[in-house]
C-alpha atoms as a PDB file:
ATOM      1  CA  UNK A   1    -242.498-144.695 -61.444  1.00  0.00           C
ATOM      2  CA  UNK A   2    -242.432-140.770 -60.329  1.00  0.00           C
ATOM      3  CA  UNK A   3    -243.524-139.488 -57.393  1.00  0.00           C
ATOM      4  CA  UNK A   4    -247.191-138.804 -56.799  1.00  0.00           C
ATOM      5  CA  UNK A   5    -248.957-136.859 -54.711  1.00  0.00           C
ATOM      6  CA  UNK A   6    -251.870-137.550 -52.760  1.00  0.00           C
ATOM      7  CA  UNK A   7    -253.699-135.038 -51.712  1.00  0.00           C
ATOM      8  CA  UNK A   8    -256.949-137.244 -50.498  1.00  0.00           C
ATOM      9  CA  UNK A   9    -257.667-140.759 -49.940  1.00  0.00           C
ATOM     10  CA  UNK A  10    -259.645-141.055 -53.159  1.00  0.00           C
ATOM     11  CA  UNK A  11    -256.252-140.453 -55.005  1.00  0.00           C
ATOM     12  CA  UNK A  12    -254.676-143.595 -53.419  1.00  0.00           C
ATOM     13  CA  UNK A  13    -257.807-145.596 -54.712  1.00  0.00           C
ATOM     14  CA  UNK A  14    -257.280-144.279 -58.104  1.00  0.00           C
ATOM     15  CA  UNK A  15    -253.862-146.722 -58.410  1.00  0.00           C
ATOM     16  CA  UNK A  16    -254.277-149.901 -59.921  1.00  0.00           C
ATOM     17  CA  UNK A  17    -250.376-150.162 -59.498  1.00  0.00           C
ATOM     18  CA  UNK A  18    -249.551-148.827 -56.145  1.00  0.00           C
ATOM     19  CA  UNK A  19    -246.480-146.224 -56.731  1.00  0.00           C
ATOM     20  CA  UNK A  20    -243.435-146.285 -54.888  1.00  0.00           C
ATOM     21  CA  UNK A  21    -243.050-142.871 -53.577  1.00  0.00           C
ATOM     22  CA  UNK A  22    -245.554-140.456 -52.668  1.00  0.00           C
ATOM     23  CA  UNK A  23    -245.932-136.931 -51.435  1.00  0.00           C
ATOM     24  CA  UNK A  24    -248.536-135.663 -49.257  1.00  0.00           C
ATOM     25  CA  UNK A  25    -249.321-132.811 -46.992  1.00  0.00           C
ATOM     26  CA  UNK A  26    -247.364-133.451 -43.656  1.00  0.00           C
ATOM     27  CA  UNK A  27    -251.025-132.662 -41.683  1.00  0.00           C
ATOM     28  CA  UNK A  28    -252.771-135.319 -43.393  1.00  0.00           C
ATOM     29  CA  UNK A  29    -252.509-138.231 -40.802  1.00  0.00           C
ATOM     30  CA  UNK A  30    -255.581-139.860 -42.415  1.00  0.00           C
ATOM     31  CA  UNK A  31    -253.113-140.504 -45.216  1.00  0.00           C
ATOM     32  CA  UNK A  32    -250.035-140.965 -43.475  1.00  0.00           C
ATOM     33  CA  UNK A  33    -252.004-143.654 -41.089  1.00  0.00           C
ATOM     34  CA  UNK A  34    -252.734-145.623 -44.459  1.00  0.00           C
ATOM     35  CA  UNK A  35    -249.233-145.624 -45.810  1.00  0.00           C
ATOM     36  CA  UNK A  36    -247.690-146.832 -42.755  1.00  0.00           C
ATOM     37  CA  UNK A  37    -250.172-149.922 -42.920  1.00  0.00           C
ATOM     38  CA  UNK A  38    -249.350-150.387 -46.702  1.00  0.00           C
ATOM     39  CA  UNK A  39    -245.452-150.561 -45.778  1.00  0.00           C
ATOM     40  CA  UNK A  40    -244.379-147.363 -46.765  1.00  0.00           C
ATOM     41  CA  UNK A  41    -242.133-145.662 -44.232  1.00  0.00           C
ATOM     42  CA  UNK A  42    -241.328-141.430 -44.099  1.00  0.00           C
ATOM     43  CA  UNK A  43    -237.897-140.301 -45.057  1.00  0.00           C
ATOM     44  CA  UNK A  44    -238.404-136.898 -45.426  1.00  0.00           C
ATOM     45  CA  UNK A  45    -240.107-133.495 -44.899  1.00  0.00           C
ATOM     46  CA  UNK A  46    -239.883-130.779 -47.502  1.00  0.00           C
ATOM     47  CA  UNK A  47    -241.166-127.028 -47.032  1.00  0.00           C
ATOM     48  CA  UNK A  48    -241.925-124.452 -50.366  1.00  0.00           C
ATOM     49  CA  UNK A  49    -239.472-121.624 -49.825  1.00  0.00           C
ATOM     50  CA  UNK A  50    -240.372-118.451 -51.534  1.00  0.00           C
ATOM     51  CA  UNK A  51    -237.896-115.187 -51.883  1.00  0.00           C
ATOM     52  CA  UNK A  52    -239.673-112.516 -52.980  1.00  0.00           C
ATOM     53  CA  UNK A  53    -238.507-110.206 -55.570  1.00  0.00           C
ATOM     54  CA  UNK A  54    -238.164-106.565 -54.732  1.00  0.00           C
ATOM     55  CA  UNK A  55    -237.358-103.369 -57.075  1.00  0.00           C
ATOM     56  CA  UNK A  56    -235.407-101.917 -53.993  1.00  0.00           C
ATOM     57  CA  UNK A  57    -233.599-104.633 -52.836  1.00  0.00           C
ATOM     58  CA  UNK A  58    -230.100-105.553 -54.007  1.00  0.00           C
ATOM     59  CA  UNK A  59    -227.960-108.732 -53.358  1.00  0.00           C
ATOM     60  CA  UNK A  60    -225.286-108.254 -55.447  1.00  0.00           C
ATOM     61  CA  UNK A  61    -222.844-106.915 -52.550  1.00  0.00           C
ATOM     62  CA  UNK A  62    -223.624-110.652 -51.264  1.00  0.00           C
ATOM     63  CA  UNK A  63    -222.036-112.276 -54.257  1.00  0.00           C
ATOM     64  CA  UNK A  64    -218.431-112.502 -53.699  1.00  0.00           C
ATOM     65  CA  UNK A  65    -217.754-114.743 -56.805  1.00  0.00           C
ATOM     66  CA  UNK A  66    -219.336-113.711 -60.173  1.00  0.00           C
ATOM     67  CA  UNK A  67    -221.890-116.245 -61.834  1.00  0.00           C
ATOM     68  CA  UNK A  68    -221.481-117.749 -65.523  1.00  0.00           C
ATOM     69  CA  UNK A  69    -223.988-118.757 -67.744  1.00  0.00           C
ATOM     70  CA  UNK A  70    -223.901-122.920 -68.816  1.00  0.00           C
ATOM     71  CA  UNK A  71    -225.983-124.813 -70.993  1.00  0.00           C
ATOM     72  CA  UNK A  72    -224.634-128.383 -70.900  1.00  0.00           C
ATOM     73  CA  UNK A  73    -223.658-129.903 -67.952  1.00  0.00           C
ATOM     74  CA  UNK A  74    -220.328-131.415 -67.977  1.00  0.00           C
ATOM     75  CA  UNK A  75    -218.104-134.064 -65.744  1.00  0.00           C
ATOM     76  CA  UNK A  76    -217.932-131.495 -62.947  1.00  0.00           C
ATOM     77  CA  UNK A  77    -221.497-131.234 -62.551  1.00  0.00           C
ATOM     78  CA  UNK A  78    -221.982-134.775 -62.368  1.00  0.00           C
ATOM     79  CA  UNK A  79    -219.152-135.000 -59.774  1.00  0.00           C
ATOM     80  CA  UNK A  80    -220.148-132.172 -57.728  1.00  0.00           C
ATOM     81  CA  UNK A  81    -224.183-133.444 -57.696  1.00  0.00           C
ATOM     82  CA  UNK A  82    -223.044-137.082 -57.174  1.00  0.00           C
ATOM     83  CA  UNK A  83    -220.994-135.890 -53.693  1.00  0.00           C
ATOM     84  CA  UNK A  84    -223.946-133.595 -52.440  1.00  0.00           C
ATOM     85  CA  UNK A  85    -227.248-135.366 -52.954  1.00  0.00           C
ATOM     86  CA  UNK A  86    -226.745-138.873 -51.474  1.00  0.00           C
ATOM     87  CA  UNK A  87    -228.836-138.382 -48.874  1.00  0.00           C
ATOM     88  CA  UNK A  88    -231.584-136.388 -50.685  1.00  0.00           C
ATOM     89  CA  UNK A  89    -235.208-137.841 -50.830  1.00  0.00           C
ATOM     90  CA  UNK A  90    -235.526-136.929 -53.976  1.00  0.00           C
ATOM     91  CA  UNK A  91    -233.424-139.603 -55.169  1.00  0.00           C
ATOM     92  CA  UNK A  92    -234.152-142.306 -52.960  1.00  0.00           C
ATOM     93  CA  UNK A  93    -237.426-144.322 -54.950  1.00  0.00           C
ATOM     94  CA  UNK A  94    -237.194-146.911 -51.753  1.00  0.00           C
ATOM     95  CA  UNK A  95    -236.020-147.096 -48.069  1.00  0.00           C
ATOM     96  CA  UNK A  96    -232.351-148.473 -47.990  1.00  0.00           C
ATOM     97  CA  UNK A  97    -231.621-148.216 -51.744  1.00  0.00           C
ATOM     98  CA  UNK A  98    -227.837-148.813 -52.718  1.00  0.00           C
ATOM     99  CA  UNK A  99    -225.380-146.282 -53.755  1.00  0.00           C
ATOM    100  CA  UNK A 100    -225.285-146.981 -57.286  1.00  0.00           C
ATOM    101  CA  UNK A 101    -229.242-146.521 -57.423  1.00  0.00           C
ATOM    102  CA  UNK A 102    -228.861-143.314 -55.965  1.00  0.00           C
ATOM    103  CA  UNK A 103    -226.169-142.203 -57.520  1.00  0.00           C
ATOM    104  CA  UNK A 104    -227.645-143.741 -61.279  1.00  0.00           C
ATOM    105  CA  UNK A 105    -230.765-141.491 -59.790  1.00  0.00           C
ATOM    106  CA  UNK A 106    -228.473-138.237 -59.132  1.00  0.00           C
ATOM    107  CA  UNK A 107    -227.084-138.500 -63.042  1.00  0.00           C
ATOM    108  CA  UNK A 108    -230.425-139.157 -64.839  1.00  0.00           C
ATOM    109  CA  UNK A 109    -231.757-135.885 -63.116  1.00  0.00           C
ATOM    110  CA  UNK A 110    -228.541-133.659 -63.809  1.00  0.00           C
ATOM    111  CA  UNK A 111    -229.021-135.192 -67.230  1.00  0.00           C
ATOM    112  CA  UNK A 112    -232.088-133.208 -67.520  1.00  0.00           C
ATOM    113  CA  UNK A 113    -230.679-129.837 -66.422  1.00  0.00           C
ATOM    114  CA  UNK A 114    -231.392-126.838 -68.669  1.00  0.00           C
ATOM    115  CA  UNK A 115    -230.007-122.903 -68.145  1.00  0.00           C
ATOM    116  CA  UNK A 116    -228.124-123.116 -65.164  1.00  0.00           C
ATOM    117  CA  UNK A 117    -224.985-120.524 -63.530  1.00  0.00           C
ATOM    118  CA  UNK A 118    -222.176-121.407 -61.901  1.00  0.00           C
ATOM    119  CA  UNK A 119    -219.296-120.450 -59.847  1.00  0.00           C
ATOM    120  CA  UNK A 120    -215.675-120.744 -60.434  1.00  0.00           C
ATOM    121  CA  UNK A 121    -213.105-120.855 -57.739  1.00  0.00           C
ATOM    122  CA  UNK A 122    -209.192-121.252 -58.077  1.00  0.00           C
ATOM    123  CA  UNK A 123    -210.301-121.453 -61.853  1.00  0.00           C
ATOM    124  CA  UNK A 124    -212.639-125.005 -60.827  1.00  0.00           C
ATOM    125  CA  UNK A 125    -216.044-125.304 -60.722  1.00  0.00           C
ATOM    126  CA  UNK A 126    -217.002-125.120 -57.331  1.00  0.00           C
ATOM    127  CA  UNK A 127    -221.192-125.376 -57.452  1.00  0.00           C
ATOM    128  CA  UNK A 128    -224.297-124.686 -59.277  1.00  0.00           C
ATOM    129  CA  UNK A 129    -227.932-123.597 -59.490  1.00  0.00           C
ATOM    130  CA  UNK A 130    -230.385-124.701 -62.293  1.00  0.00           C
ATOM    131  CA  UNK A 131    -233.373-122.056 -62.458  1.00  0.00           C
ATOM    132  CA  UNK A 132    -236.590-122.556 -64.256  1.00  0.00           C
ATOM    133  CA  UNK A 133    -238.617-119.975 -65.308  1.00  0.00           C
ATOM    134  CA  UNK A 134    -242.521-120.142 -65.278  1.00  0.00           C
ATOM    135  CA  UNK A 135    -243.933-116.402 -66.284  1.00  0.00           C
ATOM    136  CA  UNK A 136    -243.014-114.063 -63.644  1.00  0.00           C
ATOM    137  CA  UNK A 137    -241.921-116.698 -61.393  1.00  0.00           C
ATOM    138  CA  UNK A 138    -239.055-118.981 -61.248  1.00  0.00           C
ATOM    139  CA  UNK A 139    -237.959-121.916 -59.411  1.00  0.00           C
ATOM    140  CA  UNK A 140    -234.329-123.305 -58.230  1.00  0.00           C
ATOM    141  CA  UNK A 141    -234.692-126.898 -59.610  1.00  0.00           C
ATOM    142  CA  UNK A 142    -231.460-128.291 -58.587  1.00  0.00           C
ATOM    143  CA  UNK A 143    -228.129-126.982 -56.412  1.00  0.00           C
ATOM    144  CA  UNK A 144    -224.915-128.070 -55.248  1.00  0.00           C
ATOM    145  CA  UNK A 145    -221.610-126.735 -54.199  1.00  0.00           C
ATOM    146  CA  UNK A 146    -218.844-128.961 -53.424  1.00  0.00           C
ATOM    147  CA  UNK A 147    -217.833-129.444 -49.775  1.00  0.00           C
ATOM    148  CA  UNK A 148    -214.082-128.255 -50.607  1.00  0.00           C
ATOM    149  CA  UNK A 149    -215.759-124.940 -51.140  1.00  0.00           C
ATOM    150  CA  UNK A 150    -218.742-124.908 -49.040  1.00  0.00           C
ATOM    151  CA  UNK A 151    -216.753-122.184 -46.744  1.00  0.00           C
ATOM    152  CA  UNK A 152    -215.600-119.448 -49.573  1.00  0.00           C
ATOM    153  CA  UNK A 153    -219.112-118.233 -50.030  1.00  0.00           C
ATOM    154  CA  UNK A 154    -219.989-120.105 -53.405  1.00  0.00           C
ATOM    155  CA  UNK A 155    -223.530-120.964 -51.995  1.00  0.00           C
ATOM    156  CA  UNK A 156    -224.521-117.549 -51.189  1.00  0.00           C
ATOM    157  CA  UNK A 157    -223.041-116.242 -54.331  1.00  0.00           C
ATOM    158  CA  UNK A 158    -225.360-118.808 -56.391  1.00  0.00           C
ATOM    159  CA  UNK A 159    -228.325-118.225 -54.853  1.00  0.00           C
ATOM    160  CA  UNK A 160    -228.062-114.274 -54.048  1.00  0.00           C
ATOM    161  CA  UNK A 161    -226.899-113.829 -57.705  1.00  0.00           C
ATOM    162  CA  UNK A 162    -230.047-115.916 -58.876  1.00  0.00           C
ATOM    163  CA  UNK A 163    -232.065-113.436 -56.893  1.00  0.00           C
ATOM    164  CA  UNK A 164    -230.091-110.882 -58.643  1.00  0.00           C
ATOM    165  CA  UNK A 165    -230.353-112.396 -62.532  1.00  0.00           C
ATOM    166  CA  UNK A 166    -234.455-112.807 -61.902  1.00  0.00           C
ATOM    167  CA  UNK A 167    -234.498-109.360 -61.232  1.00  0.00           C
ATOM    168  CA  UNK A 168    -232.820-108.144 -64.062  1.00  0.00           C
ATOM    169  CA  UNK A 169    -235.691-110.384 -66.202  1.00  0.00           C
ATOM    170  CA  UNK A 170    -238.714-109.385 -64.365  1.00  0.00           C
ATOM    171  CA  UNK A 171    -239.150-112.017 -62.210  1.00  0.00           C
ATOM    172  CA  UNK A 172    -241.380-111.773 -59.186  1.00  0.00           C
ATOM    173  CA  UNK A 173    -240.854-114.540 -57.378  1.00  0.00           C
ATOM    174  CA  UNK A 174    -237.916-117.170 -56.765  1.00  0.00           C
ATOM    175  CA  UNK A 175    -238.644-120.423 -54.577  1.00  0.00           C
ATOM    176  CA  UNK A 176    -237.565-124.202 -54.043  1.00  0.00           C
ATOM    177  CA  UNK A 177    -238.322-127.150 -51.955  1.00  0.00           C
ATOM    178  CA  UNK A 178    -235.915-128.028 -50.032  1.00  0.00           C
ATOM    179  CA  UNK A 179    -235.823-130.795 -46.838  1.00  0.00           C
ATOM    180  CA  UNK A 180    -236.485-129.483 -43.285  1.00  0.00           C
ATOM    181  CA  UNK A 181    -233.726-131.580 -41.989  1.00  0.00           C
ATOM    182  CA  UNK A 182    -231.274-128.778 -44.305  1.00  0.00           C
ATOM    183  CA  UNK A 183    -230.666-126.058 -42.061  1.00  0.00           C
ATOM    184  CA  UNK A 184    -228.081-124.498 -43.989  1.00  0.00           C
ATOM    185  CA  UNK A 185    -230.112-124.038 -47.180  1.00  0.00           C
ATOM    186  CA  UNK A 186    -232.853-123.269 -45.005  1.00  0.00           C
ATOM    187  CA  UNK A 187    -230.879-120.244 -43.171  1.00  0.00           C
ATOM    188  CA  UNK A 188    -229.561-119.629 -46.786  1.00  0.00           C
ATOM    189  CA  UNK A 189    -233.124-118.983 -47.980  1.00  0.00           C
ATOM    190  CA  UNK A 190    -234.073-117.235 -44.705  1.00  0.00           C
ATOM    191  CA  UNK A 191    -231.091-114.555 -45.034  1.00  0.00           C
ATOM    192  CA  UNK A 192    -232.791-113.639 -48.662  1.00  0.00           C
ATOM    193  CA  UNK A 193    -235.907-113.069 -47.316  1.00  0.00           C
ATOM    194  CA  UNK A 194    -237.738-116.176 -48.058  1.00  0.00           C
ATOM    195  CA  UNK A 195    -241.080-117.347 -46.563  1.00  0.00           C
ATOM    196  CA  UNK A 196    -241.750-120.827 -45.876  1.00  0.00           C
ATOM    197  CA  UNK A 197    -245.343-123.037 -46.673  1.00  0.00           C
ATOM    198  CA  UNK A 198    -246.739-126.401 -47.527  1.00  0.00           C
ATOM    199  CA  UNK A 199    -245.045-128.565 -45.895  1.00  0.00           C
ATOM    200  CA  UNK A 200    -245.176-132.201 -47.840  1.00  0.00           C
ATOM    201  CA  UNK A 201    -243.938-135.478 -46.031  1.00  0.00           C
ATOM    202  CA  UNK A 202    -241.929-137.893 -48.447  1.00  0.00           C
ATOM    203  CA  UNK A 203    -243.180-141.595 -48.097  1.00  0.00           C
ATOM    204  CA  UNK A 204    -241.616-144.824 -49.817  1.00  0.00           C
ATOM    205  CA  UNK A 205    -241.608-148.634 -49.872  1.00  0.00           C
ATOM    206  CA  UNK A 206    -239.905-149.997 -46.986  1.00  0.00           C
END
């Protein structure tokens, strides 16, 4: 079962099948109270970030390493996102679940990836960035950069260059979620310009 989101407590009545992972706004202790007593524990807090998209801005003396265009997702991917999200809430669906769940959680995401760029280094593929696009905004649906590299500016160049290709299309708008307990993405974000809302606390079975 996905994650749901509960927003008020007449959405948690609604569940003949109580999920196994919910969302809900981190100042919602009415909520949180209840989920403690049902046995879910937090594991995470996640913030909106939000780079705005301005005509007389330019990012493109931040990317250091050009971007390239991808459409399938290959062995590298999978390696690269199997190394950098195993601790990230998004793939955790209970509170000590075993590698191979995560990691079996990691792969049936990437499997869903779409357009995505990604940068090169030494002639390997040293990260990624999956963008969706919804009207004039956009949204970074999945990231990674592998930790051989995570010093030779590939993050920056991903995420500065996305700024860069939304532009070019007419986006407004480029965000994420991303956990509070990630500084460096959150400093990443910050250095762009980004604005940060709506904070949502991450609760699952213990």
């Amino acid at each position: 079962m996905e994650a749901v989101e509960l927003h008020k407590m007449e959405d948690w009545a609604a569940f003949a099948e109580k999920p196994s992972k919910c969302i809900v706004d981190a100042d919602n202790r009415e909520m949180a109270e209840l989920l403690r007593k049902e046995g879910y524990c937090m594991i995470d807090r996640t913030l909106k970030a939000v780079i705005p998209i301005k005509k007389d801005q330019n990012f493109s003396r931040l990317c250091r390493i050009p971007l390239e265009h991808a459409k399938e997702p290959g062995a590298r991917i999978y390696e690269i996102a199997k190394q950098a999200f195993l601790l990230d809430s998004r793939f955790f669906e209970r509170a000590n679940p075993s590698l191979e769940e995560i990691r079996a959680a990691i792969c049936a995401y990437v499997d869903k990836m779409g357009f995505f760029y990604l940068c090169r280094c030494k002639g390997e593929t040293a990260g990624f960035l999956e963008v969706v696009q919804e009207g004039t905004e956009a949204y970074i649906r999945l990231a990674a950069v592998d930790e051989a590299y995570r010093v030779a500016g590939v993050a920056l160049s991903l995420y500065a260059g996305a700024v860069e290709k939304c532009r070019e299309q007419g986006i407004k708008r480029l965000g994420g979620r991303i956990s509070s307990r990630n500084m460096p993405v959150m400093n990443l974000y910050a250095s762009l310009g980004a604005a940060f809302s709506q904070p949502f606390d991450v609760y699952v079975r213990r």
